[in-house]
PDB file of N, CA and C in Angstrom:
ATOM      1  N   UNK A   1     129.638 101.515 115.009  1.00  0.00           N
ATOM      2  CA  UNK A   1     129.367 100.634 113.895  1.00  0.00           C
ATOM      3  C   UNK A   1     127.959 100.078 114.088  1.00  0.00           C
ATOM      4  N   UNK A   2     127.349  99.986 112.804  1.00  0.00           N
ATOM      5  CA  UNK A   2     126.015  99.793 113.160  1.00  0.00           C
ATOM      6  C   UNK A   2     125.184  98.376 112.061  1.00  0.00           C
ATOM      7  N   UNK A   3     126.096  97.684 111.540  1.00  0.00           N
ATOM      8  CA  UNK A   3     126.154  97.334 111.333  1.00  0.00           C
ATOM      9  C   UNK A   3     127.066  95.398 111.597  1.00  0.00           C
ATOM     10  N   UNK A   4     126.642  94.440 111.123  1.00  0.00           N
ATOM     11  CA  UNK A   4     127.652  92.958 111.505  1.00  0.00           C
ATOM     12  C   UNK A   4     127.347  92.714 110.037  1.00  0.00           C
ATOM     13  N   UNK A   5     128.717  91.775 109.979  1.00  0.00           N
ATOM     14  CA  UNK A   5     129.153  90.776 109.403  1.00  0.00           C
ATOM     15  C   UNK A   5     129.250  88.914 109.444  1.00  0.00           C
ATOM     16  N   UNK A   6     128.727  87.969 109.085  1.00  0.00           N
ATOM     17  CA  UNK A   6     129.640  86.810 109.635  1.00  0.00           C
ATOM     18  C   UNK A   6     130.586  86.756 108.370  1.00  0.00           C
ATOM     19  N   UNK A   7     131.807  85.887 108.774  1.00  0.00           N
ATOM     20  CA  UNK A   7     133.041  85.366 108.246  1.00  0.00           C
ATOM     21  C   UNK A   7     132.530  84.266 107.819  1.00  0.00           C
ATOM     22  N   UNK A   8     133.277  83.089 106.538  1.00  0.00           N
ATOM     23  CA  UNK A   8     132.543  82.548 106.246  1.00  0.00           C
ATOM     24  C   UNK A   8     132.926  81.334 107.087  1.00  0.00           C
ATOM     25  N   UNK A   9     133.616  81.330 108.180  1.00  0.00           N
ATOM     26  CA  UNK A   9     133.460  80.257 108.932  1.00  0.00           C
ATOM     27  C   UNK A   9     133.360  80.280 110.598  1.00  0.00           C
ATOM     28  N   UNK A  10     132.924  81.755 110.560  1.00  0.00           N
ATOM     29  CA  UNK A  10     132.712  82.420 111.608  1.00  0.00           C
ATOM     30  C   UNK A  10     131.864  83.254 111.990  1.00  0.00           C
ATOM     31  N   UNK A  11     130.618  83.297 112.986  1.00  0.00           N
ATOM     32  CA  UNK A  11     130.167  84.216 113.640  1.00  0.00           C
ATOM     33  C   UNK A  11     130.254  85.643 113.726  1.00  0.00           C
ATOM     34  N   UNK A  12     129.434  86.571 113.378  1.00  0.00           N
ATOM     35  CA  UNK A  12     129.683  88.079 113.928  1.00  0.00           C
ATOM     36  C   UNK A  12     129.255  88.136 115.182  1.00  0.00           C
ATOM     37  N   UNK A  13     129.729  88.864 116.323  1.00  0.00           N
ATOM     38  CA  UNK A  13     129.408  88.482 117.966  1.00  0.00           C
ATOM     39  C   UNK A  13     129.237  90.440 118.403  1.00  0.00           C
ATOM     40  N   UNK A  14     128.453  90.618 118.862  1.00  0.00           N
ATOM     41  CA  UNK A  14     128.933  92.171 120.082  1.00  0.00           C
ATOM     42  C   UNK A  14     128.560  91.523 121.003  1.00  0.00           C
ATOM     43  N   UNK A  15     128.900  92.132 122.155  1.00  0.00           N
ATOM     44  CA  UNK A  15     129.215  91.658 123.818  1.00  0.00           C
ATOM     45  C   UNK A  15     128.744  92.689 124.770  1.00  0.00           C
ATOM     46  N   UNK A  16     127.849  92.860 125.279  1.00  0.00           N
ATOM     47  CA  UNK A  16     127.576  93.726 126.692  1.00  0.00           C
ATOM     48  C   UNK A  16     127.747  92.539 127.716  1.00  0.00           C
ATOM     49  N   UNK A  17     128.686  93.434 128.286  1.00  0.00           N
ATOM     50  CA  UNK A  17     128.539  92.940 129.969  1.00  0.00           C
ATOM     51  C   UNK A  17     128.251  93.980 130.921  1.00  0.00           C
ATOM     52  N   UNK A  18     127.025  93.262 131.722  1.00  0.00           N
ATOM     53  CA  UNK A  18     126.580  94.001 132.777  1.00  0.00           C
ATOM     54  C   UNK A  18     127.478  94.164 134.082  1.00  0.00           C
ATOM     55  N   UNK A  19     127.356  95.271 134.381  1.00  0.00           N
ATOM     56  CA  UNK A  19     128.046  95.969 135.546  1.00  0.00           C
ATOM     57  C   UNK A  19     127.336  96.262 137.501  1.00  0.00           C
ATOM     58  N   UNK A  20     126.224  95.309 137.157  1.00  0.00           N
ATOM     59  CA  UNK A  20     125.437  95.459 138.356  1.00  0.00           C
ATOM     60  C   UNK A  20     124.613  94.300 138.139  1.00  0.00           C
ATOM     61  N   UNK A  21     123.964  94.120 138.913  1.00  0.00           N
ATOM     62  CA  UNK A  21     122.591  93.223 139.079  1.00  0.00           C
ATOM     63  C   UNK A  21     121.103  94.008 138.897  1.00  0.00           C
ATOM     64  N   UNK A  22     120.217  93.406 137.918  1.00  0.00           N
ATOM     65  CA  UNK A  22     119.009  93.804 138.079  1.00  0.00           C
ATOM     66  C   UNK A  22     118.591  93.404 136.800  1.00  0.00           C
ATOM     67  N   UNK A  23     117.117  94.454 136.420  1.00  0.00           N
ATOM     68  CA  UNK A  23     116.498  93.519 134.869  1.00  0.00           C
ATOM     69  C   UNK A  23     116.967  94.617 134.256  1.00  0.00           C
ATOM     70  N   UNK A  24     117.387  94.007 132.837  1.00  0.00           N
ATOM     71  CA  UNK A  24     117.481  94.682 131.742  1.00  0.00           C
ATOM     72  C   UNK A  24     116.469  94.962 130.926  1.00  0.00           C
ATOM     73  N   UNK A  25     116.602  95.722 129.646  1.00  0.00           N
ATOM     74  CA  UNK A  25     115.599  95.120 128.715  1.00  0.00           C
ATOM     75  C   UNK A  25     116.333  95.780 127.688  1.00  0.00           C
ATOM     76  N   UNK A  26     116.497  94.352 126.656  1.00  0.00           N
ATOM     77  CA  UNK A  26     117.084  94.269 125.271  1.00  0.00           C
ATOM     78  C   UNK A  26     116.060  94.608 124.003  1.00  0.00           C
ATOM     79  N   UNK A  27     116.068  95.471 123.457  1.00  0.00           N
ATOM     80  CA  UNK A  27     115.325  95.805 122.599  1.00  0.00           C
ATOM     81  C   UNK A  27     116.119  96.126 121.282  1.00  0.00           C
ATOM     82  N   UNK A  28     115.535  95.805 119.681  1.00  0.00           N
ATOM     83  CA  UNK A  28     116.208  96.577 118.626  1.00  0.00           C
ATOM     84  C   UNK A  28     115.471  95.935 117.633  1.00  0.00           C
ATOM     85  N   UNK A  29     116.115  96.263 116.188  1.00  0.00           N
ATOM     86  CA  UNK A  29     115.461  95.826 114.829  1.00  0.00           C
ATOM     87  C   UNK A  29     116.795  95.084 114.187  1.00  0.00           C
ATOM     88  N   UNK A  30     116.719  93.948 113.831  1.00  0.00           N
ATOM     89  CA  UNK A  30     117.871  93.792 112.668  1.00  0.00           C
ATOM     90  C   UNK A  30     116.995  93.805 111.718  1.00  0.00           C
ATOM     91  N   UNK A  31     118.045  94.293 110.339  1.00  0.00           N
ATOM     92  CA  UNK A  31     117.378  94.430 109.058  1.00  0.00           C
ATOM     93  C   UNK A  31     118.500  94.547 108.105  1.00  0.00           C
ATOM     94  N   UNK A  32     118.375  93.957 106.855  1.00  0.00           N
ATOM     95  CA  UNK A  32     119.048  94.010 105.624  1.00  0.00           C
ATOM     96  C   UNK A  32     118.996  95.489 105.135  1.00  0.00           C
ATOM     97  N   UNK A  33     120.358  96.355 104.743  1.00  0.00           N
ATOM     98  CA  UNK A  33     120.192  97.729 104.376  1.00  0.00           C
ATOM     99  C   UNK A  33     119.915  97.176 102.762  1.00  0.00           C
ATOM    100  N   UNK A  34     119.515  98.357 101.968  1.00  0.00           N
ATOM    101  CA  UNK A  34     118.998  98.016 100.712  1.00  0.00           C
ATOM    102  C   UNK A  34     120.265  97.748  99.726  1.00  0.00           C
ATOM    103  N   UNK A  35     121.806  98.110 100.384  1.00  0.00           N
ATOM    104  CA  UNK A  35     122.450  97.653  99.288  1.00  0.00           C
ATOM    105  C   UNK A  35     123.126  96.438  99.670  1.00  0.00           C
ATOM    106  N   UNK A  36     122.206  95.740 100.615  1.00  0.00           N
ATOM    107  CA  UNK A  36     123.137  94.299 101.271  1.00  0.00           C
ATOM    108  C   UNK A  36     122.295  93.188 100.911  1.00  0.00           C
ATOM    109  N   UNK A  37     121.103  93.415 100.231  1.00  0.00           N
ATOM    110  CA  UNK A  37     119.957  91.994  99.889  1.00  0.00           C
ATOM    111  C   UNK A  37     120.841  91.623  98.891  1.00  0.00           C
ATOM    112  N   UNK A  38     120.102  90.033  99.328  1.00  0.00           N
ATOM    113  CA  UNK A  38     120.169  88.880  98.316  1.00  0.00           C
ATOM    114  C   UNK A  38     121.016  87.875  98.958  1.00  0.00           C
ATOM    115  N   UNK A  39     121.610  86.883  98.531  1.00  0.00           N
ATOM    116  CA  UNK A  39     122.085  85.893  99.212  1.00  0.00           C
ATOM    117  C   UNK A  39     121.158  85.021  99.730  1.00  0.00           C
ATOM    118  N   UNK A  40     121.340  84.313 100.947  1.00  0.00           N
ATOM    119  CA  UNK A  40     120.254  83.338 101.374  1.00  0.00           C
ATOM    120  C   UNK A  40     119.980  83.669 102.723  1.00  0.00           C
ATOM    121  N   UNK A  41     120.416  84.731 103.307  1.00  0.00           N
ATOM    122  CA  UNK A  41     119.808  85.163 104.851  1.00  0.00           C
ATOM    123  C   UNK A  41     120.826  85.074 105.865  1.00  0.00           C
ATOM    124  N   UNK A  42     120.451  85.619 106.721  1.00  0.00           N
ATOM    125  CA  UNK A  42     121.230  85.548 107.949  1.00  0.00           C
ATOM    126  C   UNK A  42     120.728  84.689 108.960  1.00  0.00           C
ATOM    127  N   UNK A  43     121.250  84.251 110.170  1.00  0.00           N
ATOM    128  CA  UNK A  43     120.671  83.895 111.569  1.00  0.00           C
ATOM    129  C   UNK A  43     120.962  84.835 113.170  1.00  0.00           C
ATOM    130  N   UNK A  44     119.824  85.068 113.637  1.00  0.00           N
ATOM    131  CA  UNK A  44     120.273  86.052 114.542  1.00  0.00           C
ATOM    132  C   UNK A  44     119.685  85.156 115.962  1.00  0.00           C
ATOM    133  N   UNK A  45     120.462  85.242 116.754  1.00  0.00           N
ATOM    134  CA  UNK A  45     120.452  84.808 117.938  1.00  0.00           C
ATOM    135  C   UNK A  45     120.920  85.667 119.346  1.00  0.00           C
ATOM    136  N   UNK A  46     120.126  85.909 120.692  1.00  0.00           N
ATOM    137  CA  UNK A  46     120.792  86.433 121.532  1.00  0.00           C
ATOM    138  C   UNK A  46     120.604  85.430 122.637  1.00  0.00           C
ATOM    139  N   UNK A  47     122.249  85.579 123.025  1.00  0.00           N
ATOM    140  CA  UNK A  47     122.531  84.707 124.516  1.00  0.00           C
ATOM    141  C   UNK A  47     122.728  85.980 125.696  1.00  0.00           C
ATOM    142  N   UNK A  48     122.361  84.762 126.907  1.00  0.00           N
ATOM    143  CA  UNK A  48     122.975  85.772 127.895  1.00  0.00           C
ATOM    144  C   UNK A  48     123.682  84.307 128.473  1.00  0.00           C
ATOM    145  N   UNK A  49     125.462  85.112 128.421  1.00  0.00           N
ATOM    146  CA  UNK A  49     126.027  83.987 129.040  1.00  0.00           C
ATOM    147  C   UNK A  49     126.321  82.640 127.657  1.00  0.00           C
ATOM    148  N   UNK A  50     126.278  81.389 128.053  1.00  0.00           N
ATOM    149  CA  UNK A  50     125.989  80.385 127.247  1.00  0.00           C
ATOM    150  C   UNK A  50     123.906  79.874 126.950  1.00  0.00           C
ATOM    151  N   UNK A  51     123.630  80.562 127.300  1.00  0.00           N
ATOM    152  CA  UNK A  51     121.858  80.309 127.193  1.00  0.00           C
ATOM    153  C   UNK A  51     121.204  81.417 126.455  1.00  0.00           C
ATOM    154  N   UNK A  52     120.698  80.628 125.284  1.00  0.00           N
ATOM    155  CA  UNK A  52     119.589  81.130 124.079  1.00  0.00           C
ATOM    156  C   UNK A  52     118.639  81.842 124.863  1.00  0.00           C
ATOM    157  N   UNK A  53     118.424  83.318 124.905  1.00  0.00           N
ATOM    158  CA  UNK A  53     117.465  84.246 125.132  1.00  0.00           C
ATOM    159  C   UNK A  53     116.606  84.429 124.134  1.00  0.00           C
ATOM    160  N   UNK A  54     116.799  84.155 122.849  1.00  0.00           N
ATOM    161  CA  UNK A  54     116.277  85.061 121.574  1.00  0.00           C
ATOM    162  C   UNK A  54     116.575  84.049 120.382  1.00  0.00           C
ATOM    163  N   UNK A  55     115.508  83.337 119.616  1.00  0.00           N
ATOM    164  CA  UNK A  55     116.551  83.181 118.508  1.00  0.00           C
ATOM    165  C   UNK A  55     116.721  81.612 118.498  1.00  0.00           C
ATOM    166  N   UNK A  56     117.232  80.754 117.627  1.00  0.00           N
ATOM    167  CA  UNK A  56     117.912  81.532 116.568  1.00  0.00           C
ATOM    168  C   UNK A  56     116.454  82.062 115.526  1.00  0.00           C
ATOM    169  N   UNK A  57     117.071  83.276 114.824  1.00  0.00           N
ATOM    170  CA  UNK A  57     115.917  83.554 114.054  1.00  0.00           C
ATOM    171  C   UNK A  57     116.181  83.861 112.438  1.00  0.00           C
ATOM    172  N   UNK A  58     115.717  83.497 111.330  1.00  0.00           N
ATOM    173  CA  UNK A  58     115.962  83.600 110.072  1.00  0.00           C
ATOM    174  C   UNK A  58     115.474  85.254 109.432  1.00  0.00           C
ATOM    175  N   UNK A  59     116.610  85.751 109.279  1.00  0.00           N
ATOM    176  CA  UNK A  59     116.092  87.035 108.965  1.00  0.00           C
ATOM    177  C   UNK A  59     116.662  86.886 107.571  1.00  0.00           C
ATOM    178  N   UNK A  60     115.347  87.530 106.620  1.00  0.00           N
ATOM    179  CA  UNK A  60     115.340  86.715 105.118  1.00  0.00           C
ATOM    180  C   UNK A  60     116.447  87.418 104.307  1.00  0.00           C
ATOM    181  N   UNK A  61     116.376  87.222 103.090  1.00  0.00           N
ATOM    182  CA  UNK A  61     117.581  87.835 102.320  1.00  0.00           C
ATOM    183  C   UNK A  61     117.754  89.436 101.758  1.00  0.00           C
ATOM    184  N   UNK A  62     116.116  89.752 101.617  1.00  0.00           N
ATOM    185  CA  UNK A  62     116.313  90.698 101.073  1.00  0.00           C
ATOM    186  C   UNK A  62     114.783  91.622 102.357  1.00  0.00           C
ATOM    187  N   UNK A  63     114.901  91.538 103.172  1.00  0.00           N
ATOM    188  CA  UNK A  63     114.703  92.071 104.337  1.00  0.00           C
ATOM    189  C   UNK A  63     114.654  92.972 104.836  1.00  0.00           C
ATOM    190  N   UNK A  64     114.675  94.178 104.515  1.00  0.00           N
ATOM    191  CA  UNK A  64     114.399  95.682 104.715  1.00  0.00           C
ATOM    192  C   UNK A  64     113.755  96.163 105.854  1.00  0.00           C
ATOM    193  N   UNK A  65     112.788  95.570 106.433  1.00  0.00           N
ATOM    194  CA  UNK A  65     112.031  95.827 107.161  1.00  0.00           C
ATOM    195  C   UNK A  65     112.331  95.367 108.675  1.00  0.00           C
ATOM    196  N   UNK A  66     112.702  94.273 108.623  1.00  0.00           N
ATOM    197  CA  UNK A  66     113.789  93.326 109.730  1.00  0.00           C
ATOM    198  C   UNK A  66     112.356  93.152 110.961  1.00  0.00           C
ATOM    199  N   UNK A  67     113.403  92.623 111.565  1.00  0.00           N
ATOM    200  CA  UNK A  67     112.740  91.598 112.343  1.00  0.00           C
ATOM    201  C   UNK A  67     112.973  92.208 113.991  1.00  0.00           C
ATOM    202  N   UNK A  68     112.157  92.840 114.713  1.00  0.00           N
ATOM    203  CA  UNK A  68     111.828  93.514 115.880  1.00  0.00           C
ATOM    204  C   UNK A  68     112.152  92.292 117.337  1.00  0.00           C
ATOM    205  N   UNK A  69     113.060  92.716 118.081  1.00  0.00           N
ATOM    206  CA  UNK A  69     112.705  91.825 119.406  1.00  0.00           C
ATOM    207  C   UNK A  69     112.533  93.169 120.620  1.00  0.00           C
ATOM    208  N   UNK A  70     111.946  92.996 121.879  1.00  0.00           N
ATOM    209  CA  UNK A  70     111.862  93.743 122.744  1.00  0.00           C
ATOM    210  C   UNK A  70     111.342  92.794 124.040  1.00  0.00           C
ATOM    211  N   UNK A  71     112.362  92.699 125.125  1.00  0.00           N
ATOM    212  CA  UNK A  71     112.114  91.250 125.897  1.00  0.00           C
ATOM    213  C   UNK A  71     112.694  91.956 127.408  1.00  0.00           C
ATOM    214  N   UNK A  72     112.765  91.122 128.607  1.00  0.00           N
ATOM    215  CA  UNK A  72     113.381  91.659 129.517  1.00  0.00           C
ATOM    216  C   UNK A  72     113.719  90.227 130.145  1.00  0.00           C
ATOM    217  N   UNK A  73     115.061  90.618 130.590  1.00  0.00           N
ATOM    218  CA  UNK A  73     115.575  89.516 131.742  1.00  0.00           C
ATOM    219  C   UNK A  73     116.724  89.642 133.121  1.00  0.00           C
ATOM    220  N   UNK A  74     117.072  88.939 133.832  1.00  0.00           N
ATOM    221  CA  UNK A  74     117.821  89.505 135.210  1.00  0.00           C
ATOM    222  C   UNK A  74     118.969  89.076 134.529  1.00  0.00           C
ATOM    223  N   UNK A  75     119.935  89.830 135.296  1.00  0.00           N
ATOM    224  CA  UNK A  75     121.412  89.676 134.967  1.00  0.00           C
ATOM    225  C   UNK A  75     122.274  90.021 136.578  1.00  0.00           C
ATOM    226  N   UNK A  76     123.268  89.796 136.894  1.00  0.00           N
ATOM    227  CA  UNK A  76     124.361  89.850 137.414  1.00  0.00           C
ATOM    228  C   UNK A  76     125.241  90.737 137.192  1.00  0.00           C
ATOM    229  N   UNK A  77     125.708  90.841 138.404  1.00  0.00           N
ATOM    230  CA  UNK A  77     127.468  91.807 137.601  1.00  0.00           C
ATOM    231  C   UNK A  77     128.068  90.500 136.832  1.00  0.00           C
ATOM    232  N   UNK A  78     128.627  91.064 135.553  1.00  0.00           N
ATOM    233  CA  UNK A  78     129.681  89.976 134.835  1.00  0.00           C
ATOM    234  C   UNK A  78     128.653  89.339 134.163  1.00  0.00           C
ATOM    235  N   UNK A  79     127.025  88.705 133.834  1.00  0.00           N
ATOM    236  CA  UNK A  79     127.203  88.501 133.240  1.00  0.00           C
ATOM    237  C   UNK A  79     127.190  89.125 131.227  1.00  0.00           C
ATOM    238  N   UNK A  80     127.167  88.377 130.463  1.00  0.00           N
ATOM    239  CA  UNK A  80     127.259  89.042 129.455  1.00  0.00           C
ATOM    240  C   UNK A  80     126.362  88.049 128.392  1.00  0.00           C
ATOM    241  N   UNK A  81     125.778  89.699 127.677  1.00  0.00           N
ATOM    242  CA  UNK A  81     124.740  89.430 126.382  1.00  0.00           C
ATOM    243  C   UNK A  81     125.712  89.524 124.972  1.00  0.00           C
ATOM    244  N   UNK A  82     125.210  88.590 124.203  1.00  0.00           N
ATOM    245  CA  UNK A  82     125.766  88.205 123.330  1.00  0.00           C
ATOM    246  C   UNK A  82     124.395  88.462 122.103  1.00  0.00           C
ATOM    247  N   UNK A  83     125.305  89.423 120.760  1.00  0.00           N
ATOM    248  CA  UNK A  83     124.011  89.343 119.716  1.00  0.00           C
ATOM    249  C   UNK A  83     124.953  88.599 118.890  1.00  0.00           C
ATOM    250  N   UNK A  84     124.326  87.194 118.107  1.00  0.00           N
ATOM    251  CA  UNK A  84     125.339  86.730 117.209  1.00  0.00           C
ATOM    252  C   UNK A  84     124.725  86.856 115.690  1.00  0.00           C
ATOM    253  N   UNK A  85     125.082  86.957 114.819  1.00  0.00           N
ATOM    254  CA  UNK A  85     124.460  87.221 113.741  1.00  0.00           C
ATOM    255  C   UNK A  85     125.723  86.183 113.017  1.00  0.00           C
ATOM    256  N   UNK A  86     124.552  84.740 112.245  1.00  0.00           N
ATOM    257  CA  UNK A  86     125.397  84.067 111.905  1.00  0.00           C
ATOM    258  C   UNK A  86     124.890  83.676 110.320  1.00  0.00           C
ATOM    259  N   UNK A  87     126.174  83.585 109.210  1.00  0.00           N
ATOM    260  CA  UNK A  87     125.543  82.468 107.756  1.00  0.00           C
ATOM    261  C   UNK A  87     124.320  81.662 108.321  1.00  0.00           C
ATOM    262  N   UNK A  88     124.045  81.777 106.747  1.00  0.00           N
ATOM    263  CA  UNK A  88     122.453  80.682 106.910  1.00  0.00           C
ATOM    264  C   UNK A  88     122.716  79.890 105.659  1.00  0.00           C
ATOM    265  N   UNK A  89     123.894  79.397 105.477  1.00  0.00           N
ATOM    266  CA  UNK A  89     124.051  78.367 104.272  1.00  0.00           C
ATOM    267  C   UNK A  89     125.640  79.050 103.923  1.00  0.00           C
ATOM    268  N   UNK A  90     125.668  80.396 103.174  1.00  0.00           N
ATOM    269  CA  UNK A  90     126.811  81.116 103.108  1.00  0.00           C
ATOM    270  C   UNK A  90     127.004  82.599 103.491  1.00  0.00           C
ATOM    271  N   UNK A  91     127.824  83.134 102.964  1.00  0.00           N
ATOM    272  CA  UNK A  91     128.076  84.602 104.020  1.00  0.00           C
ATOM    273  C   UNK A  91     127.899  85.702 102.718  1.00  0.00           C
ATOM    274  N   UNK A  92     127.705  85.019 101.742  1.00  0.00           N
ATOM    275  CA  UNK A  92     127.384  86.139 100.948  1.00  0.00           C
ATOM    276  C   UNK A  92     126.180  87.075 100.868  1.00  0.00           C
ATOM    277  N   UNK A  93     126.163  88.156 100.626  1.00  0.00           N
ATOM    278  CA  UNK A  93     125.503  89.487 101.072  1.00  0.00           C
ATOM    279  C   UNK A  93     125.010  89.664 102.102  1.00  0.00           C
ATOM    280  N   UNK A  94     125.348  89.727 103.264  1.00  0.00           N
ATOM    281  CA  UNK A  94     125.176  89.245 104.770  1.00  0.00           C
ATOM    282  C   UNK A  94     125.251  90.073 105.496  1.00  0.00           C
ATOM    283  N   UNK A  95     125.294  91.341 105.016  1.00  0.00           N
ATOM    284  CA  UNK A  95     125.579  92.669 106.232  1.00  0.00           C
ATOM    285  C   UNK A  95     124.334  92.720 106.191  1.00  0.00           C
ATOM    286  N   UNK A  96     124.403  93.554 107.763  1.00  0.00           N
ATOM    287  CA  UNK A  96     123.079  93.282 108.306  1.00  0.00           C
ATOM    288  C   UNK A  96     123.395  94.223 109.194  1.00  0.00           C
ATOM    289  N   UNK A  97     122.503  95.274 108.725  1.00  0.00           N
ATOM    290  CA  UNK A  97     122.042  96.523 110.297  1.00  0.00           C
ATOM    291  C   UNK A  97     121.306  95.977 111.804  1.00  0.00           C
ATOM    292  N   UNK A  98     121.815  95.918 112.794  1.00  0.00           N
ATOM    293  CA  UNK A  98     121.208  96.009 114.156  1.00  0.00           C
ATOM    294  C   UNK A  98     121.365  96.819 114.964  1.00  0.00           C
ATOM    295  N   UNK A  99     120.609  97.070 115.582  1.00  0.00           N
ATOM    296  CA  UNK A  99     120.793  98.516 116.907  1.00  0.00           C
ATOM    297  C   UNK A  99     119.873  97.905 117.824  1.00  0.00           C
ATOM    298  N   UNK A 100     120.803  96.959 118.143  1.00  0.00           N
ATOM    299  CA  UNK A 100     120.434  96.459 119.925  1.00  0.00           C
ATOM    300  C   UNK A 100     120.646  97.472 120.988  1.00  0.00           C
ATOM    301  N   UNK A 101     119.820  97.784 122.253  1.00  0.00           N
ATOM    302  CA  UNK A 101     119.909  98.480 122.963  1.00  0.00           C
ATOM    303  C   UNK A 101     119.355  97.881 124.206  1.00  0.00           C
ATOM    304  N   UNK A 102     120.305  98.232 125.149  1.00  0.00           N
ATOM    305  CA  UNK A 102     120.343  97.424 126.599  1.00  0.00           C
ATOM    306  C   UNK A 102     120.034  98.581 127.841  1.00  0.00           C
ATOM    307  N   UNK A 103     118.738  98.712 128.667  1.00  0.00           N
ATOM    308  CA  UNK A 103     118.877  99.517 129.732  1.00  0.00           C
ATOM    309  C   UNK A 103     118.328  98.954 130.801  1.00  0.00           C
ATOM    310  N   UNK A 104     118.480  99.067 132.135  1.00  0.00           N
ATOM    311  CA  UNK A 104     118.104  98.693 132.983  1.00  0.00           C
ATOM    312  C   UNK A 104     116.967  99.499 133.586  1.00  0.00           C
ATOM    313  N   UNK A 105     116.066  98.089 134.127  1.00  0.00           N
ATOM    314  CA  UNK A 105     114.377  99.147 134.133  1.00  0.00           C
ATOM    315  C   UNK A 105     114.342  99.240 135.633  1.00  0.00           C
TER     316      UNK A 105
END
């Protein structure tokens, strides 16, 4: 699935958890597909764990082009990255393409 959703009183969440210790690096694009604009936007945020890595960031309504992160940080066995893609007022037209990608450098 390549794509999130939020609920309208809920968060869309994916979850990597790391399986070793060392640096990662989180890289991807979120972006509005062309039959999901309009509405009032999304919010995209990445945690590792309970702590803001990324974010929060306003990715606009009709957004096509989306909004690029590419960052690196240490991790643990266990812990876990969080992409949340949340309403930005309401949840209407709110799908939203991301292809986060996690490898260790």
């Amino acid at each position: 699935k390549d794509w999130q959703h939020p609920d309208s009183n809920m968060d869309s969440a994916r979850k990597w958890v790391a399986n070793k210790a060392g640096t990662i690096r989180i890289k991807g694009t979120a972006r509005k597909g062309y039959s999901a604009t309009g509405g009032d936007g999304v919010t995209l945020t990445i945690k590792k764990n309970d702590t803001v890595l990324w974010g929060p960031t306003v990715l606009g309504a009709s957004d096509t082009t989306g909004i690029t992160h590419d960052f690196t940080t240490s991790v643990v066995s266990g812990d876990a990255i969080y992409f949340v893609l949340g309403k930005n007022g309401n949840n209407s037209n709110d799908t939203t393409y991301w292809d986060p990608t996690i490898s260790f450098e």
